[in-house]
Structures are given as C-alpha cells and as structure tokens.
PDB file of N, CA and C in Angstrom:
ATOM      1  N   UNK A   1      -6.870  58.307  40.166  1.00  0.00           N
ATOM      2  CA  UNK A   1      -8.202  57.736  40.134  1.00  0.00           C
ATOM      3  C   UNK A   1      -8.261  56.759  38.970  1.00  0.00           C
ATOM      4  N   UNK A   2      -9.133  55.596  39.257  1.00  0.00           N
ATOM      5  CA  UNK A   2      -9.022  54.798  38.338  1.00  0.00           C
ATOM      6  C   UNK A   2      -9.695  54.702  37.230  1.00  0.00           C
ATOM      7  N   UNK A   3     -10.101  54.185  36.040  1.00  0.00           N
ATOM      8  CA  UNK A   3     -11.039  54.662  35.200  1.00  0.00           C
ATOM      9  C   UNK A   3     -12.303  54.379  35.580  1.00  0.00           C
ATOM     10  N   UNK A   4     -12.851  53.473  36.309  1.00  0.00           N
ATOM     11  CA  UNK A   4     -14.149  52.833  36.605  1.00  0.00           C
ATOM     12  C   UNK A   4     -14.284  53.702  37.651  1.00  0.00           C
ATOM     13  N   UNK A   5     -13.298  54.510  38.480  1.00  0.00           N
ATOM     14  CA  UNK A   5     -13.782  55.361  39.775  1.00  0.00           C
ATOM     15  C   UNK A   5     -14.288  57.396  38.958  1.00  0.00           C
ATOM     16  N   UNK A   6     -13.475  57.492  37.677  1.00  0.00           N
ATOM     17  CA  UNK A   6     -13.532  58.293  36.824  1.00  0.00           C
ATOM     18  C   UNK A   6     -15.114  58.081  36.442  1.00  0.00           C
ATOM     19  N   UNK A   7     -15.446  56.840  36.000  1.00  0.00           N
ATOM     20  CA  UNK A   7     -16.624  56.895  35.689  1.00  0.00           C
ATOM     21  C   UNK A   7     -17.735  57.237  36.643  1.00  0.00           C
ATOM     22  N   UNK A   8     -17.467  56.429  37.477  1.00  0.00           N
ATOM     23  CA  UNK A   8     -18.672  56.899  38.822  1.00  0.00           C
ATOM     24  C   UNK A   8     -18.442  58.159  39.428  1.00  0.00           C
ATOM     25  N   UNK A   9     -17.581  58.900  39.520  1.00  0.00           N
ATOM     26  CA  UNK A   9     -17.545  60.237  39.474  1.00  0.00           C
ATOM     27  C   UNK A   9     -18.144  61.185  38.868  1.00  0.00           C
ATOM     28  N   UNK A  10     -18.293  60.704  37.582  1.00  0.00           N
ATOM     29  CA  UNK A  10     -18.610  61.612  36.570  1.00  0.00           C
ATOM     30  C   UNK A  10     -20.114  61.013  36.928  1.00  0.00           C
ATOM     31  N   UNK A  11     -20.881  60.119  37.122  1.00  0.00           N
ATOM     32  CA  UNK A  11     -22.114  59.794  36.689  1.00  0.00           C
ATOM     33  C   UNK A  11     -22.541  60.100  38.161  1.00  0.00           C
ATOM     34  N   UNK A  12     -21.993  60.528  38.977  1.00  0.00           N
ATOM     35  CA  UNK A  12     -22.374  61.361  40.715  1.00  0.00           C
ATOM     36  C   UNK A  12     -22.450  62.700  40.279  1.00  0.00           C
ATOM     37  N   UNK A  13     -21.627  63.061  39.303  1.00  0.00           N
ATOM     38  CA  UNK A  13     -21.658  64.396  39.203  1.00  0.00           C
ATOM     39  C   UNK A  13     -22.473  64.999  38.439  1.00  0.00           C
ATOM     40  N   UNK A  14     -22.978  64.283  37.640  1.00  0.00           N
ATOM     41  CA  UNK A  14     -23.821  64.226  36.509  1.00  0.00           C
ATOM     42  C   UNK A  14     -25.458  64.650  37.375  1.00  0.00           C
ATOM     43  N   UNK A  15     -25.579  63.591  38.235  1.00  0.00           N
ATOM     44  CA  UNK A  15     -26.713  63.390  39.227  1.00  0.00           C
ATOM     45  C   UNK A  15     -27.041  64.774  39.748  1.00  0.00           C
ATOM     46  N   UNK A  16     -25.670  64.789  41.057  1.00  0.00           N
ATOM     47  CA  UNK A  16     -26.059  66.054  41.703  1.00  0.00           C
ATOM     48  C   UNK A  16     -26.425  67.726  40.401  1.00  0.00           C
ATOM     49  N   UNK A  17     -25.615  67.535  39.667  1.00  0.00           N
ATOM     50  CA  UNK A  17     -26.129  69.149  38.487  1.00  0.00           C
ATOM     51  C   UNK A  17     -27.476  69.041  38.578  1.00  0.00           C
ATOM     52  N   UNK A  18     -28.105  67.836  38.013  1.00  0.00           N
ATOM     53  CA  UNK A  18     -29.229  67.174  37.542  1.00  0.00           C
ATOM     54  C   UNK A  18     -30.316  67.880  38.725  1.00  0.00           C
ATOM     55  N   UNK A  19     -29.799  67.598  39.984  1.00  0.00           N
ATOM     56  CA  UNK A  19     -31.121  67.677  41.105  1.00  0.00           C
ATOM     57  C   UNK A  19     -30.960  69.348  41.535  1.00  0.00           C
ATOM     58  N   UNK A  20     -29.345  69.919  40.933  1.00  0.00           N
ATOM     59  CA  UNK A  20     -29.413  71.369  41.043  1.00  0.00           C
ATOM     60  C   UNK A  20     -30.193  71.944  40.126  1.00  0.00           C
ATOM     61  N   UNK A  21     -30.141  71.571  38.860  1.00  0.00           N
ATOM     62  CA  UNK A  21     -30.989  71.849  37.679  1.00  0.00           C
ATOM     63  C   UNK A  21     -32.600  72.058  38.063  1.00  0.00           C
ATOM     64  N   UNK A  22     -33.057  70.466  39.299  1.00  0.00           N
ATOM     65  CA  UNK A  22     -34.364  70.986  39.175  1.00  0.00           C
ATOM     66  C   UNK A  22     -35.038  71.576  40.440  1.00  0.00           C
ATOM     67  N   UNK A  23     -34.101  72.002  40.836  1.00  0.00           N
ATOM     68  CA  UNK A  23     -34.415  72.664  42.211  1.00  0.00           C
ATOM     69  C   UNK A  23     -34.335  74.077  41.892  1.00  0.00           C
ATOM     70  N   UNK A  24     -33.386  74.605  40.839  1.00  0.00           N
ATOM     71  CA  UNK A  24     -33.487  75.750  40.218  1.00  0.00           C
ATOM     72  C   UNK A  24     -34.846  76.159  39.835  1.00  0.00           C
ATOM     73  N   UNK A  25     -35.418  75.074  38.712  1.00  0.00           N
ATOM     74  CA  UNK A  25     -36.404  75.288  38.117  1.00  0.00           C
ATOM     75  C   UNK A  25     -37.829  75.001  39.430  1.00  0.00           C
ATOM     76  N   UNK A  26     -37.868  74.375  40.140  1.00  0.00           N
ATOM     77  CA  UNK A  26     -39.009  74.492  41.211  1.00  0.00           C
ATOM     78  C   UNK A  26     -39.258  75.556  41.460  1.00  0.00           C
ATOM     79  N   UNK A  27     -37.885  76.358  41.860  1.00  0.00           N
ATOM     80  CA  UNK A  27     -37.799  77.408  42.797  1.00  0.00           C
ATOM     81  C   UNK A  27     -38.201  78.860  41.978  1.00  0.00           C
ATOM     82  N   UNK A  28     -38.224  78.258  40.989  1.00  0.00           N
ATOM     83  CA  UNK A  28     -38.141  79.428  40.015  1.00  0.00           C
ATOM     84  C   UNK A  28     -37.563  80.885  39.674  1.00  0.00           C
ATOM     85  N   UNK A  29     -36.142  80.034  39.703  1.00  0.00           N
ATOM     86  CA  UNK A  29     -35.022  81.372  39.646  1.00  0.00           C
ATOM     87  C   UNK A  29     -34.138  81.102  38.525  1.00  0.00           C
ATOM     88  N   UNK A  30     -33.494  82.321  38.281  1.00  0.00           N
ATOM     89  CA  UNK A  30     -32.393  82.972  37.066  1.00  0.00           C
ATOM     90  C   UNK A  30     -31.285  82.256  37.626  1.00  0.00           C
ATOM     91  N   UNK A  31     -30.196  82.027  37.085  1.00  0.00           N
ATOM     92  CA  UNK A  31     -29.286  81.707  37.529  1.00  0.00           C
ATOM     93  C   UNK A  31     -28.988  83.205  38.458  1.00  0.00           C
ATOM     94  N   UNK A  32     -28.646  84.325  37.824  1.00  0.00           N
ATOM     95  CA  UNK A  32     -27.924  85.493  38.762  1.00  0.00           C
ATOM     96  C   UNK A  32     -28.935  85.287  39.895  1.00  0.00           C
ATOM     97  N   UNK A  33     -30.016  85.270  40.035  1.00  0.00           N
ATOM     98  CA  UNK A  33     -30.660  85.231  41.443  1.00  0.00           C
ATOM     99  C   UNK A  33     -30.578  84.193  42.200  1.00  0.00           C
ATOM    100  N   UNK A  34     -30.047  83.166  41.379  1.00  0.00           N
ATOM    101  CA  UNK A  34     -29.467  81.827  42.535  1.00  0.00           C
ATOM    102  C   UNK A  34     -27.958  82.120  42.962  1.00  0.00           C
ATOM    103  N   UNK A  35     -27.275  82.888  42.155  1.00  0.00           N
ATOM    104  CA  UNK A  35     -25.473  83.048  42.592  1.00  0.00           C
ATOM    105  C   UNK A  35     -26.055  83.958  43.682  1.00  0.00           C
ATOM    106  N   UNK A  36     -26.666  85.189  43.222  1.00  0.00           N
ATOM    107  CA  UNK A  36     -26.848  86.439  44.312  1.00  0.00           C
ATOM    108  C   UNK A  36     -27.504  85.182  45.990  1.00  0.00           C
ATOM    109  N   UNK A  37     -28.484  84.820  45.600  1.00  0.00           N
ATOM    110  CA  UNK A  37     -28.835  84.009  46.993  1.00  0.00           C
ATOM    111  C   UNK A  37     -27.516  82.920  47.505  1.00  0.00           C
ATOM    112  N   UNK A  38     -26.686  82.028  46.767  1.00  0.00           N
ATOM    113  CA  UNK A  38     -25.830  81.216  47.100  1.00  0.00           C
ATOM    114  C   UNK A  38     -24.715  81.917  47.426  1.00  0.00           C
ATOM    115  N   UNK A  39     -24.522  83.235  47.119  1.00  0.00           N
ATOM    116  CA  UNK A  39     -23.141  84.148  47.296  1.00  0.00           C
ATOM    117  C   UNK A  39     -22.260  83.977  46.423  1.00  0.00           C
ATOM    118  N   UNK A  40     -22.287  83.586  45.243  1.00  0.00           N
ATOM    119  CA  UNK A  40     -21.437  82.640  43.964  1.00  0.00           C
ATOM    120  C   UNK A  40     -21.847  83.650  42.867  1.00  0.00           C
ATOM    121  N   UNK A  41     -20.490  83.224  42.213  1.00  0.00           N
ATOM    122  CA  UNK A  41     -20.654  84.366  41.335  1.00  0.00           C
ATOM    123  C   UNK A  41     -21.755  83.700  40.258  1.00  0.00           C
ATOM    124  N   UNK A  42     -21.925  83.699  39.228  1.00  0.00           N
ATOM    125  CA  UNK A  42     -23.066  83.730  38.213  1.00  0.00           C
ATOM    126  C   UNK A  42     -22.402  82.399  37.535  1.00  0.00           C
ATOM    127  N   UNK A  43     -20.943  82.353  36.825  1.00  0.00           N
ATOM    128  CA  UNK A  43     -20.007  81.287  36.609  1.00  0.00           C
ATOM    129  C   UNK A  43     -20.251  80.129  36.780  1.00  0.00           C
ATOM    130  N   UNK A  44     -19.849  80.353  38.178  1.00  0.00           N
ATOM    131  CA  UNK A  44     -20.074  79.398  39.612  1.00  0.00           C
ATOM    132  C   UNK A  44     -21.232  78.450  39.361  1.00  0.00           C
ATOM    133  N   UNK A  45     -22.151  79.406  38.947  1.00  0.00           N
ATOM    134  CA  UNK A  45     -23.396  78.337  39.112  1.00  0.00           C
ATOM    135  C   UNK A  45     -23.654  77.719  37.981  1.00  0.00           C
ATOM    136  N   UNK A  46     -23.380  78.263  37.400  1.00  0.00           N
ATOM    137  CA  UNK A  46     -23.094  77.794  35.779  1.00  0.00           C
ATOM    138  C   UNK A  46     -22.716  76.486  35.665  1.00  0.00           C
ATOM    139  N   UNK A  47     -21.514  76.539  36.247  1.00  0.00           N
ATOM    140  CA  UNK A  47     -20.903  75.519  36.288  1.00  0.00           C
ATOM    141  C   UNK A  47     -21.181  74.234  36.983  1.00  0.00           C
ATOM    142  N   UNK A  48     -21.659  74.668  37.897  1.00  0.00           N
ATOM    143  CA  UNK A  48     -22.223  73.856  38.922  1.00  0.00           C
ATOM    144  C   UNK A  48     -23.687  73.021  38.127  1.00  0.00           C
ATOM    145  N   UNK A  49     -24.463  74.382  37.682  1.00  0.00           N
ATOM    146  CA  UNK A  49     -25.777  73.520  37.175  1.00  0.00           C
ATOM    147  C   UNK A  49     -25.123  72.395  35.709  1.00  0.00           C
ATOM    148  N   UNK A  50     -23.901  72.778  35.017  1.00  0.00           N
ATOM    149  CA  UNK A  50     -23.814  71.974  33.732  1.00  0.00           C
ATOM    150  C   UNK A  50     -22.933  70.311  34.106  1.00  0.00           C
ATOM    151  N   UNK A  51     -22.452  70.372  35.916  1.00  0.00           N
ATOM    152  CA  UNK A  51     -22.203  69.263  36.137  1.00  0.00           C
ATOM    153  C   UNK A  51     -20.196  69.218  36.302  1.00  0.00           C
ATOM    154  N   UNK A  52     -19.518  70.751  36.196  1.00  0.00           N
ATOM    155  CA  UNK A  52     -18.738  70.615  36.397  1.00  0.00           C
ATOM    156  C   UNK A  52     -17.749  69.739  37.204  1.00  0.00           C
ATOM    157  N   UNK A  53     -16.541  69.286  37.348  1.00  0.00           N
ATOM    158  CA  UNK A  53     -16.035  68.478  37.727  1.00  0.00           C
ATOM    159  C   UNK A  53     -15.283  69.500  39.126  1.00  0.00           C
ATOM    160  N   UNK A  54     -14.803  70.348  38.558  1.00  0.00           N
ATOM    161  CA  UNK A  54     -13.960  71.150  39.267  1.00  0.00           C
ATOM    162  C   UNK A  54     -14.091  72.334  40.305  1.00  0.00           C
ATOM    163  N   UNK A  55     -16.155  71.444  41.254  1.00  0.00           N
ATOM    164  CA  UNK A  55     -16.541  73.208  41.656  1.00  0.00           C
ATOM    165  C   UNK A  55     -16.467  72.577  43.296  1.00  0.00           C
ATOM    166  N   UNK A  56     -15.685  73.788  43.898  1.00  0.00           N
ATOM    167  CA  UNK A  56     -15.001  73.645  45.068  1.00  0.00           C
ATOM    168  C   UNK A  56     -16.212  72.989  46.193  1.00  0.00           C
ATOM    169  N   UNK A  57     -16.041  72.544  47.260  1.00  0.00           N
ATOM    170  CA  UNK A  57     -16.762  71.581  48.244  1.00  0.00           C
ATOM    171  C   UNK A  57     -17.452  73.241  48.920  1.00  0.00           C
ATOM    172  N   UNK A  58     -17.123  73.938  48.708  1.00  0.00           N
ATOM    173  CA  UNK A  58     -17.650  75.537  49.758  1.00  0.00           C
ATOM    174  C   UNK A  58     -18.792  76.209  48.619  1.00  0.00           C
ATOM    175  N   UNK A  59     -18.425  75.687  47.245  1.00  0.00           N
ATOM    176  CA  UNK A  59     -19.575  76.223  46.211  1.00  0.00           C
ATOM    177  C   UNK A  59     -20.894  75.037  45.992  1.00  0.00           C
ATOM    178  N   UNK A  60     -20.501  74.104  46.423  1.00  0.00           N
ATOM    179  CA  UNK A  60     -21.253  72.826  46.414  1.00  0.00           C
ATOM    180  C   UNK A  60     -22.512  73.069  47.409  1.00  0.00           C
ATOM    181  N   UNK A  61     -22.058  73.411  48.737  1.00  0.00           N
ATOM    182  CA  UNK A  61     -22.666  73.529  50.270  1.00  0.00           C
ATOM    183  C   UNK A  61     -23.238  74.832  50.135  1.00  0.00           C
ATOM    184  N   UNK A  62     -22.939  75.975  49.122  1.00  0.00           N
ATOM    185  CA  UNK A  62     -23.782  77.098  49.419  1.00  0.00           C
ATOM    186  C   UNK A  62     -24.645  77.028  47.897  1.00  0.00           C
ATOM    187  N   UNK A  63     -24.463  76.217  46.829  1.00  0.00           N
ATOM    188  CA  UNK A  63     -25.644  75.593  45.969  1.00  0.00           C
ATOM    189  C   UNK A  63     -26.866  75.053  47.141  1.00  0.00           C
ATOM    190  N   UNK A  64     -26.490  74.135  47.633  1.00  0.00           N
ATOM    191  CA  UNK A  64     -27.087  73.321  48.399  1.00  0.00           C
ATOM    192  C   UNK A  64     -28.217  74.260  49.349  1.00  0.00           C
ATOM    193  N   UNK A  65     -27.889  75.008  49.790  1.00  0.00           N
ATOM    194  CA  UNK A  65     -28.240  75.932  51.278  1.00  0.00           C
ATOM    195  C   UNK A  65     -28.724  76.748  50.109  1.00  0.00           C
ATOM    196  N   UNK A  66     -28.772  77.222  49.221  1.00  0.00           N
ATOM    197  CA  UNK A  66     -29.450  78.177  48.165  1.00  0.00           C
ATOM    198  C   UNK A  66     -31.103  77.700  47.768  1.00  0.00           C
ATOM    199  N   UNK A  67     -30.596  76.472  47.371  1.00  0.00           N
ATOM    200  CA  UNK A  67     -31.679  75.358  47.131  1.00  0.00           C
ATOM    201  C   UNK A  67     -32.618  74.871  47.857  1.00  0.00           C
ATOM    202  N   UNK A  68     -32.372  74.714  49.085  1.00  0.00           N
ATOM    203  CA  UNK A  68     -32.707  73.891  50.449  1.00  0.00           C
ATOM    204  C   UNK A  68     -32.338  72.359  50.133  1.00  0.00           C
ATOM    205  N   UNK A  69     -31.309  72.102  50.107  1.00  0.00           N
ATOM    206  CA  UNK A  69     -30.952  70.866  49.539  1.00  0.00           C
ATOM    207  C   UNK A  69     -30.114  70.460  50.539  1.00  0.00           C
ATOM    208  N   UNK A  70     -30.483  69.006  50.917  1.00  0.00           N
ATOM    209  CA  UNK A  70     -29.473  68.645  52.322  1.00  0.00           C
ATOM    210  C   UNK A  70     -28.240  67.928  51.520  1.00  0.00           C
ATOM    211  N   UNK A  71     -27.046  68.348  51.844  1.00  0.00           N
ATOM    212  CA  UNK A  71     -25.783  68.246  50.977  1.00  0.00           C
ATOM    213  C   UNK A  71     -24.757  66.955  51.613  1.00  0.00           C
ATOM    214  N   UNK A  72     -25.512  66.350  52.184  1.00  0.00           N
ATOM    215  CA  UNK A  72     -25.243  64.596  52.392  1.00  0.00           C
ATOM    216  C   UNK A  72     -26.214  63.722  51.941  1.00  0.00           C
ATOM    217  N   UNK A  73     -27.202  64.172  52.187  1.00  0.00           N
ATOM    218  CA  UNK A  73     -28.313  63.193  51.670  1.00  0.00           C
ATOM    219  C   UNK A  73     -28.122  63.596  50.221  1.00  0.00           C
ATOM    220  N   UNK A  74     -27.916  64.607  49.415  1.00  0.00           N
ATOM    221  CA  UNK A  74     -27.459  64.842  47.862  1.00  0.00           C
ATOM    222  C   UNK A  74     -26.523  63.454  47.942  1.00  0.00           C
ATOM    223  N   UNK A  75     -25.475  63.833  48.466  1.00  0.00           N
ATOM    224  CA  UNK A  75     -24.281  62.782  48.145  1.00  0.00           C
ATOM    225  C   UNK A  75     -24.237  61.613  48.411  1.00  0.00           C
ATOM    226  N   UNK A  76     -25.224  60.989  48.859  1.00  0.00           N
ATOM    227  CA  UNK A  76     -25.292  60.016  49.737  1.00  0.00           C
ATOM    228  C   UNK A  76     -26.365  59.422  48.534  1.00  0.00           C
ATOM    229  N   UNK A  77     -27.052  60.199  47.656  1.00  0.00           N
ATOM    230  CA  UNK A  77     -28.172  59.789  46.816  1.00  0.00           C
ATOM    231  C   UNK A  77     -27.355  59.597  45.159  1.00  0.00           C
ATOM    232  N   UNK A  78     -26.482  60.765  45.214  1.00  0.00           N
ATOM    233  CA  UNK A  78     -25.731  60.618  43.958  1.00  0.00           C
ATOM    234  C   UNK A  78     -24.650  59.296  44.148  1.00  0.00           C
ATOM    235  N   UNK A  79     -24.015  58.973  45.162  1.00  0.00           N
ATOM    236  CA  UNK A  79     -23.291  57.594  44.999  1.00  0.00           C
ATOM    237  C   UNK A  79     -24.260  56.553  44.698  1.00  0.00           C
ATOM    238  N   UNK A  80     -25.139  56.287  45.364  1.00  0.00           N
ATOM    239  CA  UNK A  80     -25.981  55.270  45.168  1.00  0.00           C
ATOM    240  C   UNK A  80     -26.577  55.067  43.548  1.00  0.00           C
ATOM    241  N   UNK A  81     -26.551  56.306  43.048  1.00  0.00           N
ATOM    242  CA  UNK A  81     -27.018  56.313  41.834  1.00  0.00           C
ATOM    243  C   UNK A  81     -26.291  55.864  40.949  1.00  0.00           C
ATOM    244  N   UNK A  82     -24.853  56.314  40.753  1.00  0.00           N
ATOM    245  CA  UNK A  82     -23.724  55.999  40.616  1.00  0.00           C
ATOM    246  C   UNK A  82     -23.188  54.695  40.509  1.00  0.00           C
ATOM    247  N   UNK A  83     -23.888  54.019  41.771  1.00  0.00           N
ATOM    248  CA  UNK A  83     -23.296  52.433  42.080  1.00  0.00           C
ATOM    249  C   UNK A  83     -24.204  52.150  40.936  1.00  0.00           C
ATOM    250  N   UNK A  84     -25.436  52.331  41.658  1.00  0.00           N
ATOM    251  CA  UNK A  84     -26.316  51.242  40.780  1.00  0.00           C
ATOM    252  C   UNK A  84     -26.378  51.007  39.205  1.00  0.00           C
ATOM    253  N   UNK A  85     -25.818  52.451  38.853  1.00  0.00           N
ATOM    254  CA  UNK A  85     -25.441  52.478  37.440  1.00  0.00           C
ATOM    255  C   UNK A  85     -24.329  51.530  36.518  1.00  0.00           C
ATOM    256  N   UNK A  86     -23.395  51.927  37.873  1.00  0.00           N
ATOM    257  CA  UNK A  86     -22.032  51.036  37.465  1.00  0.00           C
ATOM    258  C   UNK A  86     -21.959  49.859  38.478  1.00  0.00           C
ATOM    259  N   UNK A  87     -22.568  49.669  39.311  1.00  0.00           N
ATOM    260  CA  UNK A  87     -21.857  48.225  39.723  1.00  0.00           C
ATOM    261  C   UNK A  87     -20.689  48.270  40.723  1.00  0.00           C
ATOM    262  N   UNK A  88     -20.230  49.678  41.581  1.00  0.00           N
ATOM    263  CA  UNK A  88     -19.574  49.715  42.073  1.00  0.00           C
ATOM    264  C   UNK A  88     -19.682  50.903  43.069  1.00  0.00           C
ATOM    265  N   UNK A  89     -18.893  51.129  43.584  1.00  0.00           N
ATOM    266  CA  UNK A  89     -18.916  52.204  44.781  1.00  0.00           C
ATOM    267  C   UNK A  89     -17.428  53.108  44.962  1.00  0.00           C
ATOM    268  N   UNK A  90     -18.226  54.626  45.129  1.00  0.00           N
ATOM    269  CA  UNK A  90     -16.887  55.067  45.037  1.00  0.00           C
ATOM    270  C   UNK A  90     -15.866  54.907  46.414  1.00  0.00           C
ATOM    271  N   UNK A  91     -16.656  54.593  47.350  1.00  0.00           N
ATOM    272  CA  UNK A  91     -15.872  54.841  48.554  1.00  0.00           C
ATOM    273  C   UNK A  91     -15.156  53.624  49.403  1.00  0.00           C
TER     274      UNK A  91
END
C-alpha cells in the first residue's frame, strides 16, 4: 500500500470508529453490552470503537448489525470522507 493510500485508510478508519463511537453512545450501551449484542468479545469492540486497523471484515458487519448500521453505506460514507479529505480515492 502506498503512503497516500495508508493515509486514506487510516482517515476511513478513523471515520467508521467515529460513527461506531456514536451509535454506541445513542444507543446507550457499555461496551460489554455491545460485544454481548454483536457476539464480540469486549476487546473486539474496543478495538473497533478506538479505530483499529486490524479488526476482521466478520467483526466489522456484526459492529454494524449491533448498531443498526448499514455496513456499505458506512463504507461507502467513510471513503468519501476520506477522498474529500485527501484528494483521492481508495479504490
């Protein structure tokens, strides 16, 4: 990956935590009561809400479905965000 694709990665990834972060807080749950509802361990979400790089596409989709969060239109909102930030596109 290239560094400018490194960057827009990171600033997609940044996004989606961001809209997990406040969908958490809408919903008004603990993290353990969002792993227990997403099926993820407590970690997991952890990780997920601080923007991790490394959280599998199956922990992503059951964040998502935890949340009620449609998990293309997420991604489809975090590239765009991404572009517009940087000027480019990851795909």
């Amino acid at each position: 990956m290239t560094g400018n694709r490194k960057v827009l990665a990171a600033t997609a990834t940044a996004y989606i935590s961001a809209e997990f972060e406040r969908a958490k807080l809408a919903k008004r749950v603990s993290v353990r009561a969002l792993a227990t509802e997403a099926h993820l361990g407590s970690s997991t979400v952890q990780r997920a809400l601080k923007g991790s790089s490394d959280l599998p596409v199956e922990a992503y989709l059951m964040m998502c479905s935890a949340l009620g969060i449609n998990p293309v239109d997420l991604m489809k909102r975090a590239e765009e965000h991404a572009s517009a930030a940087h000027g480019d596109k990851l795909g």
